[in-house]
N, C-alpha and C. Protein backbone atom coordinates (compact mmCIF):
# COMPACT_ATOMS: atom_id res chain seq x y z
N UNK A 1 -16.33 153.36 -42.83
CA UNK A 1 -16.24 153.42 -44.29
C UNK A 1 -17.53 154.01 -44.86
N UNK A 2 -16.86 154.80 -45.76
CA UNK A 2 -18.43 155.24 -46.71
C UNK A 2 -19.21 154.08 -46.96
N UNK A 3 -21.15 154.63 -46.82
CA UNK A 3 -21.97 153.81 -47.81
C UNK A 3 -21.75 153.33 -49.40
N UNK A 4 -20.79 154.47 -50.00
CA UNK A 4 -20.37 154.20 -51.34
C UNK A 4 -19.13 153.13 -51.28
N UNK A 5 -18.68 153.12 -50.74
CA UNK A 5 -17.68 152.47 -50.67
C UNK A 5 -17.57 150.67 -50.30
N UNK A 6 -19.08 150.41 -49.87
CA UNK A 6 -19.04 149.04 -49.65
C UNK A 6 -19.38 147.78 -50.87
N UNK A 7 -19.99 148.26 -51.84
CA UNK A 7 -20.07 147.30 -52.99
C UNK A 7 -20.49 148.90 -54.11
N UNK A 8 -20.02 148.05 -55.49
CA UNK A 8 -20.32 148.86 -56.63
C UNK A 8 -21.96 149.37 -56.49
N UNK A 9 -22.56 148.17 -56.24
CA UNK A 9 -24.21 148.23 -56.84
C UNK A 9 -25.06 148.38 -55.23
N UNK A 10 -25.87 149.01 -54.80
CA UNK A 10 -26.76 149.03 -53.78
C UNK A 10 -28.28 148.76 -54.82
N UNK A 11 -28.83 147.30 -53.90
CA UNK A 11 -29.81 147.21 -54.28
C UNK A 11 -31.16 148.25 -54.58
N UNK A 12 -31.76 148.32 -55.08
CA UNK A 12 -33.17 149.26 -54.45
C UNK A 12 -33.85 148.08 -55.13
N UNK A 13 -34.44 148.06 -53.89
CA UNK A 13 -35.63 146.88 -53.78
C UNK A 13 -36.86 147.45 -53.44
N UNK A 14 -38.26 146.60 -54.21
CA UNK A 14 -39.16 146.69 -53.26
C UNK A 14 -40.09 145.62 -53.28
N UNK A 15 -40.41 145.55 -51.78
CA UNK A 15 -40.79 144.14 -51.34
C UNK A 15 -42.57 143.97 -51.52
N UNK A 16 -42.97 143.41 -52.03
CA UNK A 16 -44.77 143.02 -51.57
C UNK A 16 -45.32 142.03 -50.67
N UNK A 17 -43.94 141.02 -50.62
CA UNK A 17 -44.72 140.11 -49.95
C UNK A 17 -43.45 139.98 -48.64
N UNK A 18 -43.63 140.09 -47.30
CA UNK A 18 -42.66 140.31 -45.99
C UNK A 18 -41.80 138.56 -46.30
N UNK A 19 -42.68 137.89 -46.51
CA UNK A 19 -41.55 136.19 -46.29
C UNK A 19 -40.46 136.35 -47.44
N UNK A 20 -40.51 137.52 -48.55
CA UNK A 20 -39.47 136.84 -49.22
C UNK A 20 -38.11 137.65 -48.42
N UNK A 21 -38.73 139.14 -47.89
CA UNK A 21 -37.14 139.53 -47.43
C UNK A 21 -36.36 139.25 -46.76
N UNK A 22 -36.32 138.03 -46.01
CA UNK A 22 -35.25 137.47 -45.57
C UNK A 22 -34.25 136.49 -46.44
N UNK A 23 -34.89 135.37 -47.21
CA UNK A 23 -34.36 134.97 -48.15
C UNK A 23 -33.50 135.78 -49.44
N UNK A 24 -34.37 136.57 -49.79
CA UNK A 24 -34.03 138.24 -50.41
C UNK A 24 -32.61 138.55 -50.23
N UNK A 25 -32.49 139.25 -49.09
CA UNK A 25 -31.59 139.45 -48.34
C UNK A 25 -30.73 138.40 -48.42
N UNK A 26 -30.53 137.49 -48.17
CA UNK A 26 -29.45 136.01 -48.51
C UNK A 26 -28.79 135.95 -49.30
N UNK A 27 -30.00 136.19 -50.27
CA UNK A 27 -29.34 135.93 -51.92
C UNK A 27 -28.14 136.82 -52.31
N UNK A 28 -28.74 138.15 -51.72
CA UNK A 28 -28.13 139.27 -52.18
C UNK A 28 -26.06 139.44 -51.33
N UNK A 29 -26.49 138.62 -50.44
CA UNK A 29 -25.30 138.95 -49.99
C UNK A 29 -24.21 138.01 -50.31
N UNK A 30 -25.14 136.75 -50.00
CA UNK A 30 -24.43 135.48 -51.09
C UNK A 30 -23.53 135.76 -52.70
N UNK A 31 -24.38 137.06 -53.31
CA UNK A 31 -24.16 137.43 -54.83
C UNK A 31 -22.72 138.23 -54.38
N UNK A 32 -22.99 138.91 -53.10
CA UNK A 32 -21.14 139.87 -52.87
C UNK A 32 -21.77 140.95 -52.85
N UNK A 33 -23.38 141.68 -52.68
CA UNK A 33 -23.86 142.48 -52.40
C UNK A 33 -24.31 142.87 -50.92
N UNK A 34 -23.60 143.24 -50.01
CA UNK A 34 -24.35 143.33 -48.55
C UNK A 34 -24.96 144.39 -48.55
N UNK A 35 -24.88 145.93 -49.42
CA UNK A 35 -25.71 147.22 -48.82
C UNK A 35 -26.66 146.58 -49.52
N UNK A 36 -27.89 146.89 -49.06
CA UNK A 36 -29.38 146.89 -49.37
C UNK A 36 -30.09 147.76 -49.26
N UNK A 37 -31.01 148.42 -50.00
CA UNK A 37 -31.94 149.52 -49.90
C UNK A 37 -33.60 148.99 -49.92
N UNK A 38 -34.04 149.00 -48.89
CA UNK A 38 -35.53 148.88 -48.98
C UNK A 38 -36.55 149.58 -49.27
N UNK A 39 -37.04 149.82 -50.63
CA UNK A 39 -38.02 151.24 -50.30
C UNK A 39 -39.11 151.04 -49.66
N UNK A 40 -39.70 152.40 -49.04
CA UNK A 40 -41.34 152.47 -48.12
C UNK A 40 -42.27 152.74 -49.09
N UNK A 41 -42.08 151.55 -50.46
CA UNK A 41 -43.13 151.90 -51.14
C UNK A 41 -44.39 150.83 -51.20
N UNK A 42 -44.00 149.90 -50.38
CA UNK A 42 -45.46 149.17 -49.96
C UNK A 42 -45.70 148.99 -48.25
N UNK A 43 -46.65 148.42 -48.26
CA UNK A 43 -47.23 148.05 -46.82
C UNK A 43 -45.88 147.28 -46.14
N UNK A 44 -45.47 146.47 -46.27
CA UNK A 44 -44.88 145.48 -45.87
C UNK A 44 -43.34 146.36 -45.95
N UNK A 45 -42.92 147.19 -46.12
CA UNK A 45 -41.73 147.53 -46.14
C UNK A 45 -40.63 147.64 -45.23
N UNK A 46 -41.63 148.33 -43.91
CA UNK A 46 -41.14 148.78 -42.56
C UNK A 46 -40.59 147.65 -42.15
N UNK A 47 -41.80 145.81 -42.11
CA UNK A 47 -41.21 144.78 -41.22
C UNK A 47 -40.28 144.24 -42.01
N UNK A 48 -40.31 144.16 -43.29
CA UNK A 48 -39.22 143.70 -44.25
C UNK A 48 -37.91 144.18 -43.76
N UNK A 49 -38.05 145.81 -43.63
CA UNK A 49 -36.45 146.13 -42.70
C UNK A 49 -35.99 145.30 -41.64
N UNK A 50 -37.21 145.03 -40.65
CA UNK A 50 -37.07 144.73 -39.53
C UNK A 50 -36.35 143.47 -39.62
N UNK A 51 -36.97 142.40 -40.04
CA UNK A 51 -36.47 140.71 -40.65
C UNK A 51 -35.43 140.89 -40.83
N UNK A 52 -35.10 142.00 -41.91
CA UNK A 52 -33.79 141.58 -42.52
C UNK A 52 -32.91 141.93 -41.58
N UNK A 53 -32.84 142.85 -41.26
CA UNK A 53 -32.21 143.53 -39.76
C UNK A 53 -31.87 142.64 -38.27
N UNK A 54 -32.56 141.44 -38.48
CA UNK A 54 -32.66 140.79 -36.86
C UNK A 54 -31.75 139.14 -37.65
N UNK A 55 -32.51 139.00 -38.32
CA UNK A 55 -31.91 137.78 -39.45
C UNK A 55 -31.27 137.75 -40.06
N UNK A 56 -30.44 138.71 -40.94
CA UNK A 56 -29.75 138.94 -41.63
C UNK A 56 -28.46 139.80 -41.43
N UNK A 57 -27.44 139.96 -40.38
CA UNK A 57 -26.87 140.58 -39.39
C UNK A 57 -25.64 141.13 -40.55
N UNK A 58 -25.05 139.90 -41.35
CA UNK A 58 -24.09 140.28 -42.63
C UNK A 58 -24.84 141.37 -43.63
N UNK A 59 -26.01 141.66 -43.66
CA UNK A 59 -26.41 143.08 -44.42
C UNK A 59 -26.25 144.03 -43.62
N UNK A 60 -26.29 144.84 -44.48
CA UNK A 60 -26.12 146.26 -43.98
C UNK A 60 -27.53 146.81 -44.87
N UNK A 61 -28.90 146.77 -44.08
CA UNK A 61 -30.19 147.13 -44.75
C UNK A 61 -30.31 148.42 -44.15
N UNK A 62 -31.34 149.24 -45.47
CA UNK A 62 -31.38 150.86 -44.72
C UNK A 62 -32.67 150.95 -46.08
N UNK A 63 -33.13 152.14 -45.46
CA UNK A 63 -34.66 152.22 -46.05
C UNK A 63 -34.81 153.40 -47.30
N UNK A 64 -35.09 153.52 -48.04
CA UNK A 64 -35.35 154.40 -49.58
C UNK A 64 -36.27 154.98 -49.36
N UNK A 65 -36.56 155.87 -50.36
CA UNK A 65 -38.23 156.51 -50.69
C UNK A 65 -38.32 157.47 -49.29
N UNK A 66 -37.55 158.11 -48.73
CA UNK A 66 -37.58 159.01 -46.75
C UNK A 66 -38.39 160.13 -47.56
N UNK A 67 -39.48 160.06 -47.40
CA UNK A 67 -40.00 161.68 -47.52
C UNK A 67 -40.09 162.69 -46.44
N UNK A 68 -40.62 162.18 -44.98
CA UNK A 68 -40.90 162.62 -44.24
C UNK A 68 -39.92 162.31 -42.66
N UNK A 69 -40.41 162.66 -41.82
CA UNK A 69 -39.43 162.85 -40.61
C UNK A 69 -40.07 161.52 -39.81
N UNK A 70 -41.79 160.96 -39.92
CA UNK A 70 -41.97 160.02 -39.76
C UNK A 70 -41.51 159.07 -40.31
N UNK A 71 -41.03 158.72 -41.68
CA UNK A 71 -40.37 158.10 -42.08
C UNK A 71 -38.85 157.21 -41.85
N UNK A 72 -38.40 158.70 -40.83
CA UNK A 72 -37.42 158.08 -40.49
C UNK A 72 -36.89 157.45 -39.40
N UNK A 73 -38.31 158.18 -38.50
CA UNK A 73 -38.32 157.50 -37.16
C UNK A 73 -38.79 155.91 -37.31
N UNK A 74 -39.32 155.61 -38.04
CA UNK A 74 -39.92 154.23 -38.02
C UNK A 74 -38.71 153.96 -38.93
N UNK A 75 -38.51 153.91 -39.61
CA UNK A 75 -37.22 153.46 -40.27
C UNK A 75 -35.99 153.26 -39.41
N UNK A 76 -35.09 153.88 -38.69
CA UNK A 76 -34.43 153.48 -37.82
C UNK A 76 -34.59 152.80 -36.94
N UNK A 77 -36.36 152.97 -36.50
CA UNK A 77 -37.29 152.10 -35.36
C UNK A 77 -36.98 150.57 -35.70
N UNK A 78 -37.01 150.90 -37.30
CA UNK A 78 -37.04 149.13 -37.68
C UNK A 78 -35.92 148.52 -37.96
N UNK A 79 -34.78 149.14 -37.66
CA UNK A 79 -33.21 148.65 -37.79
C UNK A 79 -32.82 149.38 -38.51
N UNK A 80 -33.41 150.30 -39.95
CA UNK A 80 -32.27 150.56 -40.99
C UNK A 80 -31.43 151.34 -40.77
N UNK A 81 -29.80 150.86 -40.76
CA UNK A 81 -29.05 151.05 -41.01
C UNK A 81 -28.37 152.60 -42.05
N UNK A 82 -29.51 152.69 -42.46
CA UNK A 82 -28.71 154.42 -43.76
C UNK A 82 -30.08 154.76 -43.88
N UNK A 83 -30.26 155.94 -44.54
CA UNK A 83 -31.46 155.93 -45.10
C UNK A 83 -31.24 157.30 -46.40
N UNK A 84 -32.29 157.03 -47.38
CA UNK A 84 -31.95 157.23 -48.87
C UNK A 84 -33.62 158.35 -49.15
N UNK A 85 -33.09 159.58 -49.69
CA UNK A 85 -34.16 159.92 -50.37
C UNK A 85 -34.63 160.23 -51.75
N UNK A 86 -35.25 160.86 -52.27
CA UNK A 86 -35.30 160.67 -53.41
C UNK A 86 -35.09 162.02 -54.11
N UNK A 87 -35.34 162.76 -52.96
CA UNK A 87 -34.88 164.55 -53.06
C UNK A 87 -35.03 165.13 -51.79
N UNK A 88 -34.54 166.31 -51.27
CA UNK A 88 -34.42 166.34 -50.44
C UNK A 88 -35.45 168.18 -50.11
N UNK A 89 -35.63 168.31 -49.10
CA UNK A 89 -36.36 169.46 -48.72
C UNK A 89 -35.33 169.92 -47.43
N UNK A 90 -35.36 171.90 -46.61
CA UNK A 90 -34.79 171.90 -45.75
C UNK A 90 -35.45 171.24 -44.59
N UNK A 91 -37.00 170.93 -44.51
CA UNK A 91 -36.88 170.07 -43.43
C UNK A 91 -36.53 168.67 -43.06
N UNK A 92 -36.61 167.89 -44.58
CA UNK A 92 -36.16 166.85 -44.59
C UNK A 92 -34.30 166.72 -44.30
N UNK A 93 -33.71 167.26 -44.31
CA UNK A 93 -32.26 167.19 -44.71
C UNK A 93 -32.11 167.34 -43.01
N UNK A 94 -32.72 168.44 -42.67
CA UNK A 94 -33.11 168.87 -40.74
C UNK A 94 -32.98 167.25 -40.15
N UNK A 95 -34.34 166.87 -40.52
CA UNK A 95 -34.32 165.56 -39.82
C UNK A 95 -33.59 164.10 -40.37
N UNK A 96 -32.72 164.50 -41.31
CA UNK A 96 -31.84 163.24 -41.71
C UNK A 96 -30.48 163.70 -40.98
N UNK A 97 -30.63 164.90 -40.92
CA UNK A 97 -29.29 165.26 -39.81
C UNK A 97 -29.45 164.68 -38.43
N UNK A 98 -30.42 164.88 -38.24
CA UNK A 98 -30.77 164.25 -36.42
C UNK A 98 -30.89 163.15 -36.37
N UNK A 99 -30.97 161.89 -37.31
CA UNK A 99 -31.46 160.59 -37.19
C UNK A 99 -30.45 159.61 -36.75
N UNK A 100 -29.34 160.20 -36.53
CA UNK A 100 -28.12 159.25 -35.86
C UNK A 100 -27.42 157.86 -36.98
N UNK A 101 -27.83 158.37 -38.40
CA UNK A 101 -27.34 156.96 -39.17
C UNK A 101 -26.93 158.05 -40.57
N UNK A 102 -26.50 157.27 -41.37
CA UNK A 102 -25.72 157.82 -42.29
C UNK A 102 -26.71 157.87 -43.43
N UNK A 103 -26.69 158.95 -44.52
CA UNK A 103 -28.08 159.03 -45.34
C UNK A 103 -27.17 159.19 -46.61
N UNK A 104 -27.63 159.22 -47.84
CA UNK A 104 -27.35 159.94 -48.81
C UNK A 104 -28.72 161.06 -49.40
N UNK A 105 -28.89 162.11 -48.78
CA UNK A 105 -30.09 162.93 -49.88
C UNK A 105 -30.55 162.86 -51.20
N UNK A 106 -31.37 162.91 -51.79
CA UNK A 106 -31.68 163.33 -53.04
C UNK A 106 -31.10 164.40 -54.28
N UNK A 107 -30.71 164.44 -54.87
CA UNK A 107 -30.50 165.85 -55.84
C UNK A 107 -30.39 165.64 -57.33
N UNK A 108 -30.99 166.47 -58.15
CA UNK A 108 -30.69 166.21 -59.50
C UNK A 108 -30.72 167.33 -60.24
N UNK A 109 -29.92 168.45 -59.48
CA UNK A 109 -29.59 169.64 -60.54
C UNK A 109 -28.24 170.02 -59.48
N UNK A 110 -27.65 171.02 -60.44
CA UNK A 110 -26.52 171.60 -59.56
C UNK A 110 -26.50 172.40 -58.07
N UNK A 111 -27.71 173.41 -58.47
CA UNK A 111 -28.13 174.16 -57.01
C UNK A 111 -28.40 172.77 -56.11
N UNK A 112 -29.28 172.32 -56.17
CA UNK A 112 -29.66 171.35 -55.41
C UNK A 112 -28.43 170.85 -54.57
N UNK A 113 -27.24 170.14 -55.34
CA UNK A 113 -26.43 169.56 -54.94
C UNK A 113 -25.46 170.44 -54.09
N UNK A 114 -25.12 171.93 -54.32
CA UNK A 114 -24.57 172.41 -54.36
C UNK A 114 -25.18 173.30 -53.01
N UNK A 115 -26.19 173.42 -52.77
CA UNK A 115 -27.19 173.41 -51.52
C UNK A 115 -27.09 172.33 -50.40
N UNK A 116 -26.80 171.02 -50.93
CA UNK A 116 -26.71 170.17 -49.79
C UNK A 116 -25.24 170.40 -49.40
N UNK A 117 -24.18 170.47 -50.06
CA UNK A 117 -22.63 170.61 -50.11
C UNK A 117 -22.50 171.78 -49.12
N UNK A 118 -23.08 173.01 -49.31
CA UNK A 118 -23.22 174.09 -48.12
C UNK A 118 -23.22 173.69 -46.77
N UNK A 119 -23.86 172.63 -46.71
CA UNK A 119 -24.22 171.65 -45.13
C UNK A 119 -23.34 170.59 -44.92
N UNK A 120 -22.53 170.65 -45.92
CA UNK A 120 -21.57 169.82 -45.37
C UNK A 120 -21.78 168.62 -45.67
N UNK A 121 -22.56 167.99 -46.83
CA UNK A 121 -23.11 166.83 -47.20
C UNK A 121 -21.82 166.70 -48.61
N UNK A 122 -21.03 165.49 -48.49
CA UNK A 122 -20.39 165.47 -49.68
C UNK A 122 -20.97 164.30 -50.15
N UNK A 123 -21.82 163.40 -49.66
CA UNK A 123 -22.24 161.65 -50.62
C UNK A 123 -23.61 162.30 -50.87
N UNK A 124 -24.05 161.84 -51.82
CA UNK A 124 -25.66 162.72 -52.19
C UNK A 124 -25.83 160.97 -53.38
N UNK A 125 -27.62 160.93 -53.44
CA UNK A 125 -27.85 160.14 -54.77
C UNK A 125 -28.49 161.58 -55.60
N UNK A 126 -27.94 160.88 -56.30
CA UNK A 126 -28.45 161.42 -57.95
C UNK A 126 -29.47 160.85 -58.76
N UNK A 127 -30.83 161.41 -58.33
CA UNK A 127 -32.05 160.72 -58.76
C UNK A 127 -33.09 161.78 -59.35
N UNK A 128 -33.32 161.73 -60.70
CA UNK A 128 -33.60 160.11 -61.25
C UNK A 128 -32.54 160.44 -62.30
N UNK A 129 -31.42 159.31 -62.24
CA UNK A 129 -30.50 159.59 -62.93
C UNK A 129 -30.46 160.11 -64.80
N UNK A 130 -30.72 158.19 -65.34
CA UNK A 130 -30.80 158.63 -66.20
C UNK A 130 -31.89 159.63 -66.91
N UNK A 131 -33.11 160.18 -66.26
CA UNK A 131 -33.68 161.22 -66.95
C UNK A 131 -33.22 162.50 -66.66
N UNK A 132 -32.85 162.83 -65.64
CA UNK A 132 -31.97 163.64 -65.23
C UNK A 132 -30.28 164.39 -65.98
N UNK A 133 -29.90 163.48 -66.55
CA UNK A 133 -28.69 163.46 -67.93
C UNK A 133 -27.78 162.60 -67.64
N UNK A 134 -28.00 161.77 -67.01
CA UNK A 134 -27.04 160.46 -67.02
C UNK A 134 -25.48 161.04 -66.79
N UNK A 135 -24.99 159.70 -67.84
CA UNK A 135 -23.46 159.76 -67.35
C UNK A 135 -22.88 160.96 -67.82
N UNK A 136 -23.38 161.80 -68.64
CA UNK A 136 -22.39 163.24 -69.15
C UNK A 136 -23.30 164.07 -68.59
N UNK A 137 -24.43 164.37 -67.36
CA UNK A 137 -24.44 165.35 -66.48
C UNK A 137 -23.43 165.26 -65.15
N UNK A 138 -23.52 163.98 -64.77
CA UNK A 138 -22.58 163.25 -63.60
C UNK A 138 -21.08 164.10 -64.52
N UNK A 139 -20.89 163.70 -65.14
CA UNK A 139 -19.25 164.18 -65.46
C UNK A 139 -18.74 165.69 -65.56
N UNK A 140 -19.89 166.35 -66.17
CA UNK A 140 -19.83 167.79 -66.09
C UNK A 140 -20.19 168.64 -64.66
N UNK A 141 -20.69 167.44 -63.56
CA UNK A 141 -20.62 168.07 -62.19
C UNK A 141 -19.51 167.80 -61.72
N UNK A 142 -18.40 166.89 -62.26
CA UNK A 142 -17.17 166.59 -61.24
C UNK A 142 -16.46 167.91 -62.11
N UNK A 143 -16.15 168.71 -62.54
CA UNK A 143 -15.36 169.66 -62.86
C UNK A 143 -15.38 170.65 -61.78
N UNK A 144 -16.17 171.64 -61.72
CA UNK A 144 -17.05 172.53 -60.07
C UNK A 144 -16.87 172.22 -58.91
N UNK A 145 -17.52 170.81 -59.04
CA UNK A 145 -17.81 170.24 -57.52
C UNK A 145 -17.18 168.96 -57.46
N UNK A 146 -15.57 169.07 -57.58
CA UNK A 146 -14.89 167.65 -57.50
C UNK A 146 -14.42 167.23 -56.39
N UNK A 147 -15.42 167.30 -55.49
CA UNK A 147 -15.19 167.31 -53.71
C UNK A 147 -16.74 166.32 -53.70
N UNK A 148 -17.23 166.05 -54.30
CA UNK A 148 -18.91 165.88 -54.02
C UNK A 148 -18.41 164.24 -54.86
N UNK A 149 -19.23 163.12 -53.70
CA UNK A 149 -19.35 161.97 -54.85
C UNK A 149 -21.07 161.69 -55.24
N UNK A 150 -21.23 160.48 -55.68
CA UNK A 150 -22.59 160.42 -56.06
C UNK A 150 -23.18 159.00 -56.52
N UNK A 151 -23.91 159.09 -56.28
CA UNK A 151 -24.90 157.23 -55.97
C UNK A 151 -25.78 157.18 -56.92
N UNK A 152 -26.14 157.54 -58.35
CA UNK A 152 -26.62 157.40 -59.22
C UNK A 152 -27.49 156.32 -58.84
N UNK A 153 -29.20 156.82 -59.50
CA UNK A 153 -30.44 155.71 -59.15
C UNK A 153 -31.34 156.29 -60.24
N UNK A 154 -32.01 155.24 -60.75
CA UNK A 154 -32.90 155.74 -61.16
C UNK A 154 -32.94 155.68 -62.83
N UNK A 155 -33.13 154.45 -63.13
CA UNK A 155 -33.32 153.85 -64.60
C UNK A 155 -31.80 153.08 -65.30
N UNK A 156 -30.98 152.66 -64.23
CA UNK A 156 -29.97 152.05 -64.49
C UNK A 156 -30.09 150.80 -64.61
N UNK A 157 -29.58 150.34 -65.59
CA UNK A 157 -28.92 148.67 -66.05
C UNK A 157 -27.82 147.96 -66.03
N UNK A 158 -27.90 146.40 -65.81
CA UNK A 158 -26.55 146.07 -65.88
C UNK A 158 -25.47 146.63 -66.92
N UNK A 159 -25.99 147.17 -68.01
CA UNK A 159 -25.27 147.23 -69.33
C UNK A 159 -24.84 149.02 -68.95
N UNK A 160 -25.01 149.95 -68.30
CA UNK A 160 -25.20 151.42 -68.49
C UNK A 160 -24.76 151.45 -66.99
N UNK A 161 -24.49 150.65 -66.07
CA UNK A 161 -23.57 150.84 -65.05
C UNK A 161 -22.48 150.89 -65.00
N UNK A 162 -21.33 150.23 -65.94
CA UNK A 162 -19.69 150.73 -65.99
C UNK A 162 -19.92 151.73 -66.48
N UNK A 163 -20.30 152.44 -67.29
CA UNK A 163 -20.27 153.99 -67.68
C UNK A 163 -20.52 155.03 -66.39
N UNK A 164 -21.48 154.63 -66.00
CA UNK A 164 -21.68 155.75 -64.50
C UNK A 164 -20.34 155.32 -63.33
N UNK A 165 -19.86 154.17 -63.00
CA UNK A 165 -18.90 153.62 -62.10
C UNK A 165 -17.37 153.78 -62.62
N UNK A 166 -17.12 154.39 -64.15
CA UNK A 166 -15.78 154.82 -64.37
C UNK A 166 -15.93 156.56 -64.05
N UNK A 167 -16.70 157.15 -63.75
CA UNK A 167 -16.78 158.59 -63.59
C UNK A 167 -15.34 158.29 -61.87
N UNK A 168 -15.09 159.43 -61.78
CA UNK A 168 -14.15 159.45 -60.61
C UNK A 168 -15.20 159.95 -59.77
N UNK A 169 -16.71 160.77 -59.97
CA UNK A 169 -17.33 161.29 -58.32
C UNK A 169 -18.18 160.35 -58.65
N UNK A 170 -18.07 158.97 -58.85
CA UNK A 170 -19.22 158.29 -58.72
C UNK A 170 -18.69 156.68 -57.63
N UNK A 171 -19.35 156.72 -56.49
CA UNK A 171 -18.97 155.44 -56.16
C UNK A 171 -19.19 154.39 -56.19
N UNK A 172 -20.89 154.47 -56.30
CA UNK A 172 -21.50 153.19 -56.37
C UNK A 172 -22.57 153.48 -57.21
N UNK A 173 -23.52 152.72 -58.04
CA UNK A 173 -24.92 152.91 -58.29
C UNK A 173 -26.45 152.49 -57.43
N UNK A 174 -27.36 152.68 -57.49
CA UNK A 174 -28.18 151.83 -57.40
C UNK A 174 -28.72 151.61 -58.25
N UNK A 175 -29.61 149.96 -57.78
CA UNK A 175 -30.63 149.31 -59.03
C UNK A 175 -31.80 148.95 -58.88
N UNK A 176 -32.48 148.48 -59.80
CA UNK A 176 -33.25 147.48 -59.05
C UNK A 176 -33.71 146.27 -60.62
N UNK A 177 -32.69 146.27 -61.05
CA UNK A 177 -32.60 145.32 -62.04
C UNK A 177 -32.36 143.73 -61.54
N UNK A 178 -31.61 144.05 -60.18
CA UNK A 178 -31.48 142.74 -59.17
C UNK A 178 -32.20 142.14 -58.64
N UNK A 179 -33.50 142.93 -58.81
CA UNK A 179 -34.40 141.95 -58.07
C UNK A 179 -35.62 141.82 -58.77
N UNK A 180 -35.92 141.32 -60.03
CA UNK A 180 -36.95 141.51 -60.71
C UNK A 180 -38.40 140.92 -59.92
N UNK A 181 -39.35 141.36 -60.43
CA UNK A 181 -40.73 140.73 -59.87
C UNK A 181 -40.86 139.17 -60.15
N UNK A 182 -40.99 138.99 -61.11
CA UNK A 182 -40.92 137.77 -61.26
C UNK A 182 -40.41 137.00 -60.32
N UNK A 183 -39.08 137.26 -60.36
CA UNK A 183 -37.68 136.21 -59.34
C UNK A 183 -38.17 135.90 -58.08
N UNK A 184 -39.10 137.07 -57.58
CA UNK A 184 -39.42 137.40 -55.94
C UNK A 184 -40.42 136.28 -56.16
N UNK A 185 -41.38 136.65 -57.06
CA UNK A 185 -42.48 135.79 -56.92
C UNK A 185 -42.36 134.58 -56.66
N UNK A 186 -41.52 134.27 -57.93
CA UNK A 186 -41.36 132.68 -57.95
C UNK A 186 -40.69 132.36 -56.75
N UNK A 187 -39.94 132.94 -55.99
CA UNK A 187 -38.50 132.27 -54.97
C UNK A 187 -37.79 131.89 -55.78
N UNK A 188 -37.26 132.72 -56.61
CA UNK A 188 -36.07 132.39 -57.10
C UNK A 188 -34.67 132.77 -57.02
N UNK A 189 -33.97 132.27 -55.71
CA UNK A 189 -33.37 133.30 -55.38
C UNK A 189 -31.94 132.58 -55.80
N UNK A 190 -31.98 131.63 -56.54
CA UNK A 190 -30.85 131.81 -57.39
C UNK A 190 -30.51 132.47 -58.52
N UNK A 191 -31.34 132.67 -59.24
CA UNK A 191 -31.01 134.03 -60.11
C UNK A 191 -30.98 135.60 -59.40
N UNK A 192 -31.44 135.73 -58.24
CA UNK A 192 -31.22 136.74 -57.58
C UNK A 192 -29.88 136.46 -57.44
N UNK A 193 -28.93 136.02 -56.72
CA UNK A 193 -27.91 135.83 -56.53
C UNK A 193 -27.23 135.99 -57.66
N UNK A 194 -27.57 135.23 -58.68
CA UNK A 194 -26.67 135.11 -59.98
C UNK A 194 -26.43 136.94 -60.72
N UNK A 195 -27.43 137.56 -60.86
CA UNK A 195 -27.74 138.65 -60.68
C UNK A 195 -26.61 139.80 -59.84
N UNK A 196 -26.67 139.14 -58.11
CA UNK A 196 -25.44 140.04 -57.88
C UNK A 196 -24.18 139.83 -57.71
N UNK A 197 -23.87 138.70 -58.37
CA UNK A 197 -22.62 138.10 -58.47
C UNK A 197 -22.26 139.13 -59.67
N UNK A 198 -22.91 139.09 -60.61
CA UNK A 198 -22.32 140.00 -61.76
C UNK A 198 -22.83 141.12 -61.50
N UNK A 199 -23.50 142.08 -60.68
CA UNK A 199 -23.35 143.20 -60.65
C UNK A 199 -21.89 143.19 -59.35
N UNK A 200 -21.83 142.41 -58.43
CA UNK A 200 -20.58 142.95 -57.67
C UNK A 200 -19.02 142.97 -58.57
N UNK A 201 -19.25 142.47 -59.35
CA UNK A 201 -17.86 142.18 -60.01
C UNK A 201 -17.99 143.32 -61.34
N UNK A 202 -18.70 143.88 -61.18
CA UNK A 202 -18.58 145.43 -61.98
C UNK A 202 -17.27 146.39 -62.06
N UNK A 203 -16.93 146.29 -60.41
CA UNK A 203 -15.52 147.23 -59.94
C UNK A 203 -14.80 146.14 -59.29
């Protein structure tokens, strides 16, 4: 099954401190959220995959933020499951082809998208969404390219996600409204949960 296809909302998370992502991870799946996105935007990111990956067997964790080809070797190194970029380059797209796991690329113009589609890429994220033109650029790409779906990221809210998730090329979003700083800090991972209980019940 498609990555889009397993819950409305894919987390984008990012972790600072390694003990909460296992609990993290709990919450989130407990809420009816199992895809998870980890970004490599702190220190602690790589083993955070790893934890969640060895401990957490009902997620399906995969790593964000892939700039590079090292990136993705240690990223698969550490269990993840998919991996997510934020745009894509031809050598990057090179080595997300070779990495043996399922990716969605980067894109946020038409060439772009329409460049990865050449290769045979039909799931792409759409980042950074809403600065990018939100839900009426997404809609004016399904006319052209109504073969292409899309994972919208990138300044979305609980409130501005059914608008992107009634588009027909849109399958899922990401967020990271699910996991606020605070919540992590405190261990609060019942409002994490509470959180993706109502983002899974979106669709």
């Amino acid at each position: 099954m498609s990555l889009l296809d397993l819950a409305p909302v894919i987390p984008v998370v990012v972790i600072e401190d390694v003990e909460t992502a296992v609990p993290l991870a709990r919450a989130l799946v407990a809420g009816g959220l199992p895809v998870i996105e980890v970004t490599l935007r702190t220190p602690a990111a790589r083993e955070a995959i790893a934890r969640i990956a060895d401990e957490v067997p009902e997620a399906t964790v995969g790593a964000g933020t892939i700039r590079t080809s090292d990136d993705i070797s240690a990223s698969v190194a550490a269990g993840a499951k998919f991996l997510v970029s934020p745009g894509t380059t031809l050598s990057l797209v090179e080595a997300l082809d070779s990495s043996g796991v399922p990716y969605l690329p980067g894109a946020a113009t038409v060439s772009e998208v329409m460049a990865l589609a050449e290769r045979g890429i039909k799931e792409l994220k759409f980042f950074p969404a809403e600065a990018a033109g939100g839900v009426p650029y997404l809609k004016s790409m399904g006319g052209p390219l109504p073969d292409l779906r899309f994972c919208p990221t990138g300044g979305i809210k609980v409130t501005t996600a059914p608008d992107y998730l009634a588009l027909p090329n849109v399958g899922c979003v990401g967020g990271t409204w699910l996991t606020p700083a605070d919540a992590l800090a405190a261990g609060d991972w019942g409002r994490v949960e509470k959180l993706a209980s109502e983002a899974a019940a979106l669709r």
